[in-house]
C-alpha atoms as a PDB file:
ATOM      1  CA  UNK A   1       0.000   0.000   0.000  1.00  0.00           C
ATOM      2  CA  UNK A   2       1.210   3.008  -1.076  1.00  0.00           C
ATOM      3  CA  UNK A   3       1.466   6.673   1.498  1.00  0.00           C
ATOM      4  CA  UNK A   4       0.471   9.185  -1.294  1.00  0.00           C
ATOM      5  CA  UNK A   5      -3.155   9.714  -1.341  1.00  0.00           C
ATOM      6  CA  UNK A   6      -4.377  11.192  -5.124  1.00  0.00           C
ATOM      7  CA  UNK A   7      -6.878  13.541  -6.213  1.00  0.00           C
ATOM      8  CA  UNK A   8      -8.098  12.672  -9.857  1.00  0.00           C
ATOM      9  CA  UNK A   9     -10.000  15.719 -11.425  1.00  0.00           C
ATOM     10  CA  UNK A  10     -11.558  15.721 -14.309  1.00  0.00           C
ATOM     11  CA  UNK A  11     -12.857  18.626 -16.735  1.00  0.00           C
ATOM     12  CA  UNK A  12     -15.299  18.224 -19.246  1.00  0.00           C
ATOM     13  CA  UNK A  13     -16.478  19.052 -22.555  1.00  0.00           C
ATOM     14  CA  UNK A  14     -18.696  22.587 -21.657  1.00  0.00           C
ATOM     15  CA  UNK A  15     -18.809  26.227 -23.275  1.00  0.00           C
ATOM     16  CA  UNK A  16     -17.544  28.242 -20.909  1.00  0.00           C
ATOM     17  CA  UNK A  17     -13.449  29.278 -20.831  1.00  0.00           C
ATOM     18  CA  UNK A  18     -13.150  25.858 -24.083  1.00  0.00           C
ATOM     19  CA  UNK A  19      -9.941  27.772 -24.950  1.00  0.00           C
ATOM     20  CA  UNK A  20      -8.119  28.807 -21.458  1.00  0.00           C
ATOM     21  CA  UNK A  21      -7.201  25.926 -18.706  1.00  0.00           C
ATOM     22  CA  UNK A  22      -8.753  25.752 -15.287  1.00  0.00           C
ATOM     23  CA  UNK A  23      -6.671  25.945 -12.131  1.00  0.00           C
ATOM     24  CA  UNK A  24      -7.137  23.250  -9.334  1.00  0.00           C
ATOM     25  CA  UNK A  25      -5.945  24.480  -6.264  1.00  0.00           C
ATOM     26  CA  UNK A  26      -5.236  22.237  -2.927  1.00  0.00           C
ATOM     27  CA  UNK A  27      -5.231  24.283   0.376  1.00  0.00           C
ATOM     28  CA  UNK A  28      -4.798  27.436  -1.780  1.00  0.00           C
ATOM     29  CA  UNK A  29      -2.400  26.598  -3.954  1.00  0.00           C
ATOM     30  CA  UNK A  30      -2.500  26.330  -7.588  1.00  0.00           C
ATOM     31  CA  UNK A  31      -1.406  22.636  -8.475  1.00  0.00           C
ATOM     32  CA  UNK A  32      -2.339  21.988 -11.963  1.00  0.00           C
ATOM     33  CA  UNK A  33      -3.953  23.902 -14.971  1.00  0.00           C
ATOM     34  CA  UNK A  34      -6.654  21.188 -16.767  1.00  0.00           C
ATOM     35  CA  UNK A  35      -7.769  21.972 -20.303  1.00  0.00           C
ATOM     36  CA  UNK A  36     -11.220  20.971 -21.703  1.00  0.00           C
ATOM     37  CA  UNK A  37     -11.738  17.230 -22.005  1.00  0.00           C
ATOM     38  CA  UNK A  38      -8.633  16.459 -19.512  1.00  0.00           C
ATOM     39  CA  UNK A  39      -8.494  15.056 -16.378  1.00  0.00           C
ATOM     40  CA  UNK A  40      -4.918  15.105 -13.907  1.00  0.00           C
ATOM     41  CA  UNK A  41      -4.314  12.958 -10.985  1.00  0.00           C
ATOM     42  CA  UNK A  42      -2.440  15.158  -8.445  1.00  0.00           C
ATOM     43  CA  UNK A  43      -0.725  13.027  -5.113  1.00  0.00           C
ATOM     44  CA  UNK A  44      -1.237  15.201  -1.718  1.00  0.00           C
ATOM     45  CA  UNK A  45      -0.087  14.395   1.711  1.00  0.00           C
ATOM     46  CA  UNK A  46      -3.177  11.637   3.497  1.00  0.00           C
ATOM     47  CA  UNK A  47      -5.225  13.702   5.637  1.00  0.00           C
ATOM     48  CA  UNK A  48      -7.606  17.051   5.127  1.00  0.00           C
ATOM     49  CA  UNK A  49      -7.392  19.526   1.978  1.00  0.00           C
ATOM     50  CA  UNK A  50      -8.646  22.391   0.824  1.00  0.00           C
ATOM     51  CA  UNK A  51     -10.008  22.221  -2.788  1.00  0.00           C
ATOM     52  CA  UNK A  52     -11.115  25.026  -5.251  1.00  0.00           C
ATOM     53  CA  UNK A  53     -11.260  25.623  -8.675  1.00  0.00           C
ATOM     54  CA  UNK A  54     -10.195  29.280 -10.513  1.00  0.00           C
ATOM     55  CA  UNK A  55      -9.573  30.462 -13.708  1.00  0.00           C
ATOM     56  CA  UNK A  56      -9.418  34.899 -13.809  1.00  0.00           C
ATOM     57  CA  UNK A  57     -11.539  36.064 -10.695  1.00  0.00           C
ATOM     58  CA  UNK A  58     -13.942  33.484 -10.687  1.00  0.00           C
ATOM     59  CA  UNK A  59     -13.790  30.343  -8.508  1.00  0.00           C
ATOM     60  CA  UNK A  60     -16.037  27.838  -6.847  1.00  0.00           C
ATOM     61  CA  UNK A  61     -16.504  27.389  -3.354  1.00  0.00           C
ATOM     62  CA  UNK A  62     -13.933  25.596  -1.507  1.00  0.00           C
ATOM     63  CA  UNK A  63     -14.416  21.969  -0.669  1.00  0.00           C
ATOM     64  CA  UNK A  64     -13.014  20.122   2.423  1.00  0.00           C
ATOM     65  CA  UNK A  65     -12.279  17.165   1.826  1.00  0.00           C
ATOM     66  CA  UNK A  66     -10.284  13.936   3.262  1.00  0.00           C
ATOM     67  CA  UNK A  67      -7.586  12.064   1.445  1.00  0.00           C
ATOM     68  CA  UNK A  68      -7.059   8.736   2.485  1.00  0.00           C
ATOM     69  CA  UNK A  69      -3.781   7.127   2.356  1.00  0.00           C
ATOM     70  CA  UNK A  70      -3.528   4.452  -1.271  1.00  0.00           C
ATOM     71  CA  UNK A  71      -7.296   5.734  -2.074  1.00  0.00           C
ATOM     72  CA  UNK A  72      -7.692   8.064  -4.693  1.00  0.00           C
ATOM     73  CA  UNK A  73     -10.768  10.444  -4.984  1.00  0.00           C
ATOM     74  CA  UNK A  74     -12.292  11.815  -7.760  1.00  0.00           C
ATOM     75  CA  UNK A  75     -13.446  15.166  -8.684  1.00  0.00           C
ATOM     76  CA  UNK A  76     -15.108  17.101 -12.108  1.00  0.00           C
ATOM     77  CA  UNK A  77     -16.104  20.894 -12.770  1.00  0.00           C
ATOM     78  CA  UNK A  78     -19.548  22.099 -13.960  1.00  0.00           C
ATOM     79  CA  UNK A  79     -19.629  25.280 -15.287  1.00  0.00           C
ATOM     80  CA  UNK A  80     -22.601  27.870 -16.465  1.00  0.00           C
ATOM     81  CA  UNK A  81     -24.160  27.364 -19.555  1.00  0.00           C
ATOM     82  CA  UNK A  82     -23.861  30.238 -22.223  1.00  0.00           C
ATOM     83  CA  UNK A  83     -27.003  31.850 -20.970  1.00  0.00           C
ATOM     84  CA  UNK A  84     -25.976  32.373 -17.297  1.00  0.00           C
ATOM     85  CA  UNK A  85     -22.366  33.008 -17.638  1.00  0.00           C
ATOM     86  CA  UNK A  86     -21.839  36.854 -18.115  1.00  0.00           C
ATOM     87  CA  UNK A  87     -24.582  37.005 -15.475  1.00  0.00           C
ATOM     88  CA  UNK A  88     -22.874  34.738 -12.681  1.00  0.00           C
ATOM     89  CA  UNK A  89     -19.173  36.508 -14.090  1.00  0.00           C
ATOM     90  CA  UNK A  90     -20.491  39.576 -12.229  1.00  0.00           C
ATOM     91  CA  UNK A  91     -23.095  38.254  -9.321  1.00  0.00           C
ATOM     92  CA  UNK A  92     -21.702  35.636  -8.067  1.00  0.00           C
ATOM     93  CA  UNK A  93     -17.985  34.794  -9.086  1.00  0.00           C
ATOM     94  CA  UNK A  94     -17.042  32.884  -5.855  1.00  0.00           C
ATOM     95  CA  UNK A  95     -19.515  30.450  -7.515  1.00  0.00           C
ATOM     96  CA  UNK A  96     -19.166  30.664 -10.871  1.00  0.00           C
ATOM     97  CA  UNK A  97     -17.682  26.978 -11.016  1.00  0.00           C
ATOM     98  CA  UNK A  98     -19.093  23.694  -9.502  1.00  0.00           C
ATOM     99  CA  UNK A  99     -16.920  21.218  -7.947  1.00  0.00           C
ATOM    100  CA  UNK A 100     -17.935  17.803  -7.342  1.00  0.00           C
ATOM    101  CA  UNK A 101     -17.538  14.267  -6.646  1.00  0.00           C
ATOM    102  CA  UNK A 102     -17.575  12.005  -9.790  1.00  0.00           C
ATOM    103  CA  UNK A 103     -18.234   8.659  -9.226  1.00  0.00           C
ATOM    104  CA  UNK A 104     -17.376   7.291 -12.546  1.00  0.00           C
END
């Protein structure tokens, strides 16, 4: 059994930001830049993180979550569709992007 836990995040297909990358960051750090259609697998220290998503000024909320030790957990984004974007952009940027669990 292995000490590194992993964080596997996954972006897909969607409109919004097709042609810039999306930051992951763990406990406030930026740790990887994921293109449409690509997923990363990132290893982090077992134990609690801090996870958010960012790309310009808007971000999702952060997620606490727990990394277990030779488990890896899986994430994906959700952004706005077309319609709500430039709305969201300026009401609500600390929730422009969705992060969640993906269970396959």
């Amino acid at each position: 059994m292995t000490s590194d836990a992993r964080i596997s995040f996954t972006r897909p297909r969607e409109w919004f930001g097709r042609f810039r990358k999306l930051g992951v960051l763990v406990d406030g750090e930026v740790v990887a830049l994921v293109g449409i259609g690509e997923t990363t697998v990132l290893s982090v220290v077992p134990g609690q993180h801090r996870l958010q998503l960012k790309m310009d000024w808007c971000t999702s909320p952060e997620l606490e979550i727990f990394a277990e030790a030779g488990r890896t957990c899986h994430y994906r984004s959700h952004s706005p569709s077309v319609w709500r974007a430039s709305k969201m952009m300026r009401a609500q940027p600390e929730s422009f992007f969705q992060l969640m669990p993906d269970d396959g």
